[in-house]
Structures are given as structure tokens and as C-alpha cells.
PDB file of N, CA and C in Angstrom:
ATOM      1  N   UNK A   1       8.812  -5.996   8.391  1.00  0.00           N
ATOM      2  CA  UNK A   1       7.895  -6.100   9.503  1.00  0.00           C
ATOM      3  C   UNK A   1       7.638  -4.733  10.144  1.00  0.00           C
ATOM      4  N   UNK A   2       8.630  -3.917  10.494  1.00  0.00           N
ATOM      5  CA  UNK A   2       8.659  -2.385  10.503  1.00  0.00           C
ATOM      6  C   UNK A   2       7.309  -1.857  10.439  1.00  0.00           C
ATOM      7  N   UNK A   3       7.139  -1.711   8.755  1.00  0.00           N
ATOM      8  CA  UNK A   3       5.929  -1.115   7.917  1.00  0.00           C
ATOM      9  C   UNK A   3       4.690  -1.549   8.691  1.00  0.00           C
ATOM     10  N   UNK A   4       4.687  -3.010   9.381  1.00  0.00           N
ATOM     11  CA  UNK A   4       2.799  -3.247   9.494  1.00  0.00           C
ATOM     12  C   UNK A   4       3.022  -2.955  11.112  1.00  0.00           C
ATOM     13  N   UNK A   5       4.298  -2.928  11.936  1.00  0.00           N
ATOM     14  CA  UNK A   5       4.111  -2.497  13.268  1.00  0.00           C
ATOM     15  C   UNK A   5       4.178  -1.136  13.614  1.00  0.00           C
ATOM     16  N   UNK A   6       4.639  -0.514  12.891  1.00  0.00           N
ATOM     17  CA  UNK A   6       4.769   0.895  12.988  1.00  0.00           C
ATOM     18  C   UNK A   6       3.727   1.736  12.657  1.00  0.00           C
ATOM     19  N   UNK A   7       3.062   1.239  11.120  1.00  0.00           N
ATOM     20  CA  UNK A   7       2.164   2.290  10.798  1.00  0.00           C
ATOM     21  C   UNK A   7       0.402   1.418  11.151  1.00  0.00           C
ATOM     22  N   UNK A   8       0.224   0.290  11.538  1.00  0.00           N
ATOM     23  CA  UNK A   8      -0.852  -0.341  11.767  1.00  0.00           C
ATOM     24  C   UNK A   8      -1.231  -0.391  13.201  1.00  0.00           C
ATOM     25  N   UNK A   9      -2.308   0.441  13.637  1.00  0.00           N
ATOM     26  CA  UNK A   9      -2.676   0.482  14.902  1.00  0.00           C
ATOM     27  C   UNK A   9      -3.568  -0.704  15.144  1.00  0.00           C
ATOM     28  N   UNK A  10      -3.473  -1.583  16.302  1.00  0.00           N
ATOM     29  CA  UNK A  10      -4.524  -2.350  17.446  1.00  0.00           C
ATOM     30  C   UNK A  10      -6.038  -2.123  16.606  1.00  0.00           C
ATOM     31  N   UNK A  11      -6.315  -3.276  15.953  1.00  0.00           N
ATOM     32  CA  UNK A  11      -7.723  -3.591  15.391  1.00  0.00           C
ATOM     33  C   UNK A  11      -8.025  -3.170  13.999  1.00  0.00           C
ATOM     34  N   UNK A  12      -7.233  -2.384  13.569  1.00  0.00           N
ATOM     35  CA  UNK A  12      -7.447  -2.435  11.938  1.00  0.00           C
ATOM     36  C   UNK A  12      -7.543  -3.517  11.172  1.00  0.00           C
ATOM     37  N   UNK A  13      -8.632  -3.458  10.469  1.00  0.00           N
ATOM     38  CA  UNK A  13      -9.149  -4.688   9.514  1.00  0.00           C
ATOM     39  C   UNK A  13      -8.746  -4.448   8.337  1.00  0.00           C
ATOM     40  N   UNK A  14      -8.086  -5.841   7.718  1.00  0.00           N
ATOM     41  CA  UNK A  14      -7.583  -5.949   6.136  1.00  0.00           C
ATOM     42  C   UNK A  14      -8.557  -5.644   5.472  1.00  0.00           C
ATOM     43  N   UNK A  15      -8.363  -5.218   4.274  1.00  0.00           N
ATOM     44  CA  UNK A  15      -9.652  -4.850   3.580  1.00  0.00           C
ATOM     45  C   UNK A  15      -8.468  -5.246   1.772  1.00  0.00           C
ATOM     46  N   UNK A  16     -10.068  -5.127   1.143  1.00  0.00           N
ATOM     47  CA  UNK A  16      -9.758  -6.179   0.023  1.00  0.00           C
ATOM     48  C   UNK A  16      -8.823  -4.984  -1.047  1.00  0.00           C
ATOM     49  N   UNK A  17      -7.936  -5.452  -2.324  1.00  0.00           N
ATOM     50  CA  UNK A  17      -7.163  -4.475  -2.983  1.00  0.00           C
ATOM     51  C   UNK A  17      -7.764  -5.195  -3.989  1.00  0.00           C
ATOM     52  N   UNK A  18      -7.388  -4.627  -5.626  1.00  0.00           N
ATOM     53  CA  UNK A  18      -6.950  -5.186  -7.005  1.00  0.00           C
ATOM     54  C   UNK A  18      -5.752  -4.427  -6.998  1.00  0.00           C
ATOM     55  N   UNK A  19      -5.131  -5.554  -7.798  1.00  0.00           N
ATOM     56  CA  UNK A  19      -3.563  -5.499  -8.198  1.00  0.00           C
ATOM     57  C   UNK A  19      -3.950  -5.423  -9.926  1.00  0.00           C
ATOM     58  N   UNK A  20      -3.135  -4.268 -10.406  1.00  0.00           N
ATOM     59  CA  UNK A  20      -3.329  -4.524 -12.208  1.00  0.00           C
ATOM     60  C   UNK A  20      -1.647  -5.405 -12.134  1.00  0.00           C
ATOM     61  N   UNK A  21      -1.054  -5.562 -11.856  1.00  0.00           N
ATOM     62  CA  UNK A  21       0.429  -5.853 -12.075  1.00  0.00           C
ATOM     63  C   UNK A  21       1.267  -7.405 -10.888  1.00  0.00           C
ATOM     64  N   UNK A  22       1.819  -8.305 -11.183  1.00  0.00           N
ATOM     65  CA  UNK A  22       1.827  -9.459 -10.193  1.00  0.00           C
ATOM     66  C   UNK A  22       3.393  -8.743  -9.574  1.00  0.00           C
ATOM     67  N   UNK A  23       4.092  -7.529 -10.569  1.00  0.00           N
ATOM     68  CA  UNK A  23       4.962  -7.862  -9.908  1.00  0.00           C
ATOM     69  C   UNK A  23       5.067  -6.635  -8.420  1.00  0.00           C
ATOM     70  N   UNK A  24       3.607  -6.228  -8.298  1.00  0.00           N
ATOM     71  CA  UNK A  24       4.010  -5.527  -6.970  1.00  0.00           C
ATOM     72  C   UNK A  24       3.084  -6.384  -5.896  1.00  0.00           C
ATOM     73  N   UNK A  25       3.231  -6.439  -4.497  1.00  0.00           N
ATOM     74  CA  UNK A  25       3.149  -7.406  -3.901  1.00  0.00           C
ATOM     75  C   UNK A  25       2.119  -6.157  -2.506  1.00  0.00           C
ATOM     76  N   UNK A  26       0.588  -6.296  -2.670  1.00  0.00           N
ATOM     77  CA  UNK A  26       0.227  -5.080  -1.763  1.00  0.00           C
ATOM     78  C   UNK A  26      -0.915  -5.754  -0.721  1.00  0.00           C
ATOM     79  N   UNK A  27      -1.103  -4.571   0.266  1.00  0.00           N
ATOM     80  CA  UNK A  27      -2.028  -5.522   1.300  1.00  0.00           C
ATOM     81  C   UNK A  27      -2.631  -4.418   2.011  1.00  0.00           C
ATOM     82  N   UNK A  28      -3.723  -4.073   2.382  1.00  0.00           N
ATOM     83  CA  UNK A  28      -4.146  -2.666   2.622  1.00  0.00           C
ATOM     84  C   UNK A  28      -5.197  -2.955   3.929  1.00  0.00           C
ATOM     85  N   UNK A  29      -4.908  -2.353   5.029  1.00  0.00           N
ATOM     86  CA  UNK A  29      -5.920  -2.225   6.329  1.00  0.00           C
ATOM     87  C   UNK A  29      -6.454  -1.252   6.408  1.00  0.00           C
ATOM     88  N   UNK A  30      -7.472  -0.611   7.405  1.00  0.00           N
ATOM     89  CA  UNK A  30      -8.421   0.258   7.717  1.00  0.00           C
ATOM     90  C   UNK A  30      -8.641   0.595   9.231  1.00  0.00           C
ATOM     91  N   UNK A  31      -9.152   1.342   9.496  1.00  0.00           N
ATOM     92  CA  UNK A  31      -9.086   1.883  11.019  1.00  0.00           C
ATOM     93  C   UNK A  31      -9.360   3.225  11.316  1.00  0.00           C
ATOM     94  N   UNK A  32     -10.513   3.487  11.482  1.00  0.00           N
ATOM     95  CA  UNK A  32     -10.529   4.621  11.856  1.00  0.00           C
ATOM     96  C   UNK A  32     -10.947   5.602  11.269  1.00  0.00           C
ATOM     97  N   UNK A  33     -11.181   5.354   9.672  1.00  0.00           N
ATOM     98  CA  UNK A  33     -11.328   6.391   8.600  1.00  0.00           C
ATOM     99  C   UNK A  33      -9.847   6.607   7.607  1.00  0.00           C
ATOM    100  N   UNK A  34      -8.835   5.606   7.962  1.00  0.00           N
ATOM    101  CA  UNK A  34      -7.507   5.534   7.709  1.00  0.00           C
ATOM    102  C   UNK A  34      -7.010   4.845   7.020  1.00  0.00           C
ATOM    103  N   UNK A  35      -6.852   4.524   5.566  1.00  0.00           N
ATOM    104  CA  UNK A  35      -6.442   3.113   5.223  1.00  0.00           C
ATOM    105  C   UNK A  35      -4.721   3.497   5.111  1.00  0.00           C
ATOM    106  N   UNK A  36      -4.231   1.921   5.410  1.00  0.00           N
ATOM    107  CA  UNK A  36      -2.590   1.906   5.360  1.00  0.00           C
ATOM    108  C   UNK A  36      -2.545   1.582   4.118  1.00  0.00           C
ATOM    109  N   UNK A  37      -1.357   1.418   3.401  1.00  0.00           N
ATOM    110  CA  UNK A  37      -1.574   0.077   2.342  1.00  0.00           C
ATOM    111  C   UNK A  37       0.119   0.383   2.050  1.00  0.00           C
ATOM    112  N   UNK A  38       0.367  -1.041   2.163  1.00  0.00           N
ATOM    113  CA  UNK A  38       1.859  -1.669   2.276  1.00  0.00           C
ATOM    114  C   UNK A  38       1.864  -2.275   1.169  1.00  0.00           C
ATOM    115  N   UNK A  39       3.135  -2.020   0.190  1.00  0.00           N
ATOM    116  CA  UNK A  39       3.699  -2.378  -1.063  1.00  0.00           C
ATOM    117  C   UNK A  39       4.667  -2.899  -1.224  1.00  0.00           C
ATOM    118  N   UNK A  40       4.883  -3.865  -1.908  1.00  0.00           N
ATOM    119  CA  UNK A  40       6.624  -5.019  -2.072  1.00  0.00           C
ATOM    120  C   UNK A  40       7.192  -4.818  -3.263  1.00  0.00           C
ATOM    121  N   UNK A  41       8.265  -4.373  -3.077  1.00  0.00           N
ATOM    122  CA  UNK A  41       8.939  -4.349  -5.170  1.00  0.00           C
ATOM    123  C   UNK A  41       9.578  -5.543  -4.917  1.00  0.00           C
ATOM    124  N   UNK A  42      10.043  -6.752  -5.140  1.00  0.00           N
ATOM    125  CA  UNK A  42      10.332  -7.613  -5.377  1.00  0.00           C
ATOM    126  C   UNK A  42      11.375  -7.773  -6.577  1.00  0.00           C
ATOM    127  N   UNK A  43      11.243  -7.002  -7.547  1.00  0.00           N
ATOM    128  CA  UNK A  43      11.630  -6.524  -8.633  1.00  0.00           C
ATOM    129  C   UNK A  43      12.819  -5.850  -8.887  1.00  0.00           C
ATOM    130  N   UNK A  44      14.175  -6.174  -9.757  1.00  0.00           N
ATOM    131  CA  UNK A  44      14.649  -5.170  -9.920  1.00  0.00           C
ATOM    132  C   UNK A  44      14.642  -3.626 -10.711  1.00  0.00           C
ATOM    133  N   UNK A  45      13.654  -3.264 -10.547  1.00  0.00           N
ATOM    134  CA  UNK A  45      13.042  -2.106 -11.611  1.00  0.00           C
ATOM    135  C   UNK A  45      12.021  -1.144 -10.905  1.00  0.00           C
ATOM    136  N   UNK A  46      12.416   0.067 -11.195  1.00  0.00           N
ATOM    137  CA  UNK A  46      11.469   0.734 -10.567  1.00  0.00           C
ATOM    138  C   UNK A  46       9.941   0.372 -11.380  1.00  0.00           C
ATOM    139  N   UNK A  47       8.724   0.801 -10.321  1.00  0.00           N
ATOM    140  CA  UNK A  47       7.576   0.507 -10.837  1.00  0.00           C
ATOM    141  C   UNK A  47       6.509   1.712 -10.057  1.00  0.00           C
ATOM    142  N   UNK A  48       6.130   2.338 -11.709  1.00  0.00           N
ATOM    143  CA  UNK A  48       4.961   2.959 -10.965  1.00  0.00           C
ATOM    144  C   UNK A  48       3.624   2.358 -10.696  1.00  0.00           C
ATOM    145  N   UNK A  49       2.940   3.340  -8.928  1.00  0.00           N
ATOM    146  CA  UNK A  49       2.263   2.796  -8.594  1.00  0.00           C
ATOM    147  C   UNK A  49       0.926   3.185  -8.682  1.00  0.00           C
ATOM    148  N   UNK A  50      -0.500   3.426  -8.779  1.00  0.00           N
ATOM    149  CA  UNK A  50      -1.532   4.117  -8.823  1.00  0.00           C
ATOM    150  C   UNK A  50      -2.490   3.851  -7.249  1.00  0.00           C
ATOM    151  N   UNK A  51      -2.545   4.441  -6.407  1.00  0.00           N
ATOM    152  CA  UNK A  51      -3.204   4.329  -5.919  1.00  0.00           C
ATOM    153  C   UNK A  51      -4.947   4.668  -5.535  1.00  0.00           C
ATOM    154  N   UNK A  52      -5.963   4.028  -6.041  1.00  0.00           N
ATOM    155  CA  UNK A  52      -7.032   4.753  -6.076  1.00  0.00           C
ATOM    156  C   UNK A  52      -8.152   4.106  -5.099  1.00  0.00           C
ATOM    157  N   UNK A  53      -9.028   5.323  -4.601  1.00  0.00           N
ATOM    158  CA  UNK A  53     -10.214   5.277  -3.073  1.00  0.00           C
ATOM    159  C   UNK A  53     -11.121   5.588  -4.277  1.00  0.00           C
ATOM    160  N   UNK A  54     -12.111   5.374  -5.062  1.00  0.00           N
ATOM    161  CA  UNK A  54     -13.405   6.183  -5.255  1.00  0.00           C
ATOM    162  C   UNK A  54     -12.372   7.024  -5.999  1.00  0.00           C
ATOM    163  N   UNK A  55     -12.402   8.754  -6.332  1.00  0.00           N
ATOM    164  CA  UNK A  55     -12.120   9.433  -7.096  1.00  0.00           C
ATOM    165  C   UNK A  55     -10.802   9.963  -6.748  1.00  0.00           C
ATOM    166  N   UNK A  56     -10.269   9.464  -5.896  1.00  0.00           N
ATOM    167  CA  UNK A  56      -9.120   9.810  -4.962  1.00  0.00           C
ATOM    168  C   UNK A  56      -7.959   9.182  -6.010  1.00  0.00           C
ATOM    169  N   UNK A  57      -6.976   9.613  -6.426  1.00  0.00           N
ATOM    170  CA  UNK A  57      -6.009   9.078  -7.130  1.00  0.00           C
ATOM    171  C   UNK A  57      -4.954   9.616  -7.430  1.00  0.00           C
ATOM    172  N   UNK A  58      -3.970   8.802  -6.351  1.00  0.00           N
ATOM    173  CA  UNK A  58      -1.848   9.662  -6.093  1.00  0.00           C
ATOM    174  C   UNK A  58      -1.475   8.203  -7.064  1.00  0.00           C
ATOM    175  N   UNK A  59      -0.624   8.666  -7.649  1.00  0.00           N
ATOM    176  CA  UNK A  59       0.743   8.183  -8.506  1.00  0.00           C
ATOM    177  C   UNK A  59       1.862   8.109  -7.594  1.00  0.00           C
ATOM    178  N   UNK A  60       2.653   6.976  -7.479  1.00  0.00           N
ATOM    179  CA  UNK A  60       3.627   6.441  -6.865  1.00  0.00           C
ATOM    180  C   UNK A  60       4.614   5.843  -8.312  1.00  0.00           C
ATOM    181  N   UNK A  61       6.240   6.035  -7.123  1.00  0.00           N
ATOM    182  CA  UNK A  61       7.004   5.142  -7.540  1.00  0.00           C
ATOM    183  C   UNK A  61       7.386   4.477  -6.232  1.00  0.00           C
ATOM    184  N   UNK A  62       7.600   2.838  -7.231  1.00  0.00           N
ATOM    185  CA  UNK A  62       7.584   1.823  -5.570  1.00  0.00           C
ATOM    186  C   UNK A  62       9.015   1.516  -6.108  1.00  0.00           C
ATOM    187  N   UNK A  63      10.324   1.842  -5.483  1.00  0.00           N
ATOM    188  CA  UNK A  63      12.074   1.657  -5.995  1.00  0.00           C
ATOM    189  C   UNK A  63      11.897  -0.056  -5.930  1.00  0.00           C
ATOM    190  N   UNK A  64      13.112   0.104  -6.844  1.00  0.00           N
ATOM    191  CA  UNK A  64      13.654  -1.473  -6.888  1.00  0.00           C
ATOM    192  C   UNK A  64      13.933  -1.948  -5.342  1.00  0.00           C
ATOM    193  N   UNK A  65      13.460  -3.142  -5.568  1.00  0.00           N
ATOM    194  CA  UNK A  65      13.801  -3.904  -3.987  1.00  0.00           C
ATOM    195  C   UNK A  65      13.436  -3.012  -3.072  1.00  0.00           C
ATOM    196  N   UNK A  66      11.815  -2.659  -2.914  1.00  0.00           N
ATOM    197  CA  UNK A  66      11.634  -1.892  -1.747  1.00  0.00           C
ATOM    198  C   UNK A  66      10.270  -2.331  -0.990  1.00  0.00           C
ATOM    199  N   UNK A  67      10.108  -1.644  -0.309  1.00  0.00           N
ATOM    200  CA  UNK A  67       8.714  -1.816   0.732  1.00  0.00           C
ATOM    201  C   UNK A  67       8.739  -0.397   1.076  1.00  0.00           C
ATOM    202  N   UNK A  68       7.042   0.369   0.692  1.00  0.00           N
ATOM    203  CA  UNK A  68       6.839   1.053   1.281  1.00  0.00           C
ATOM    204  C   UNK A  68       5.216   1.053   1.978  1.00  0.00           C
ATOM    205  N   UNK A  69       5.052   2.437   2.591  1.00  0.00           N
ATOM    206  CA  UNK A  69       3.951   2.709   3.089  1.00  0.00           C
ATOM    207  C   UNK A  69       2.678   3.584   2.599  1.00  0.00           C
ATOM    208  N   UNK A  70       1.613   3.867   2.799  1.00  0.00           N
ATOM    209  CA  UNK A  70       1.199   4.957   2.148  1.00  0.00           C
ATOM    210  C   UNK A  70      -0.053   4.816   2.885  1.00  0.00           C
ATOM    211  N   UNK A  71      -0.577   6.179   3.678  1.00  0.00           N
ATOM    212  CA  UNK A  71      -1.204   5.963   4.564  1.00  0.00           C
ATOM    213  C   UNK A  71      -2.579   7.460   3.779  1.00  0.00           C
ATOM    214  N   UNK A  72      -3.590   7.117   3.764  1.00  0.00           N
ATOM    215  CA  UNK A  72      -4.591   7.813   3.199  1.00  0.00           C
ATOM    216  C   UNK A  72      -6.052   7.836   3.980  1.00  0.00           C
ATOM    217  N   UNK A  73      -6.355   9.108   4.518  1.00  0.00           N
ATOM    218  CA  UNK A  73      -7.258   9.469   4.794  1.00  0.00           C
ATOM    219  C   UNK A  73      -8.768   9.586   4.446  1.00  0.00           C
ATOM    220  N   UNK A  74      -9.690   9.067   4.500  1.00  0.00           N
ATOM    221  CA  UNK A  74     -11.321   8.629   4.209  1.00  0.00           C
ATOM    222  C   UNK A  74     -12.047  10.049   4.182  1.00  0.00           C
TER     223      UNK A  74
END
């Protein structure tokens, strides 16, 4: 719960993702020119992650049994 109170400011709107993979678990808001986007490993295994805006594109690892954040600028 941390992740969506901490890094999600007052009125940011969910906005839509594709997932290539079921076993990561993601959900991504907007605000400002700001998107958040919150990730679930569920999994015991690390898993890399791709994150892509349009031509914009960081490589992640999301650890076993984790939740992270990843906050990207418009």
C-alpha cells in the first residue's frame, strides 16, 4: 500500500498498460506529465521488466517477491 500512497499524488488517473507476461502484476497512473507505474512479482524468480512510453524504453529487474515503483517523466 506504501507504493500507491507514497508515490501517487491527489487526482492522478489510471491509465491503461499491456502486460506481455501474467506473471508480473502492473497498474500505471498519470498526473501531471508523470506516469507512476507499480509492479508485483508474485513469483519466485527474478523477472525482467521492459518498460515502454512511445520511444522511451528502461529495462528493469522486478526481484522475487517484490513490489516496486517506477516513476517516468512525459
Amino acid at each position: 500500500m506504501w507504493h500507491f500512497t507514497h508515490f501517487l499524488k491527489a487526482g492522478a488517473q489510471r491509465i491503461g498498460v499491456t502486460r506481455y507476461t501474467d506473471k508480473i502484476e502492473v497498474t500505471a497512473f498519470e498526473k501531471d506529465g508523470r506516469i507512476t507505474v507499480v509492479l508485483l512479482n508474485r513469483t519466485e524468480e527474478e523477472i525482467p521488466v521492459y518498460l515502454r512510453l512511445g520511444e522511451y524504453c528502461a529495462e528493469l529487474t522486478s526481484k522475487a517477491k517484490s513490489i516496486m515503483t517506477a516513476e517516468i517523466e512525459k
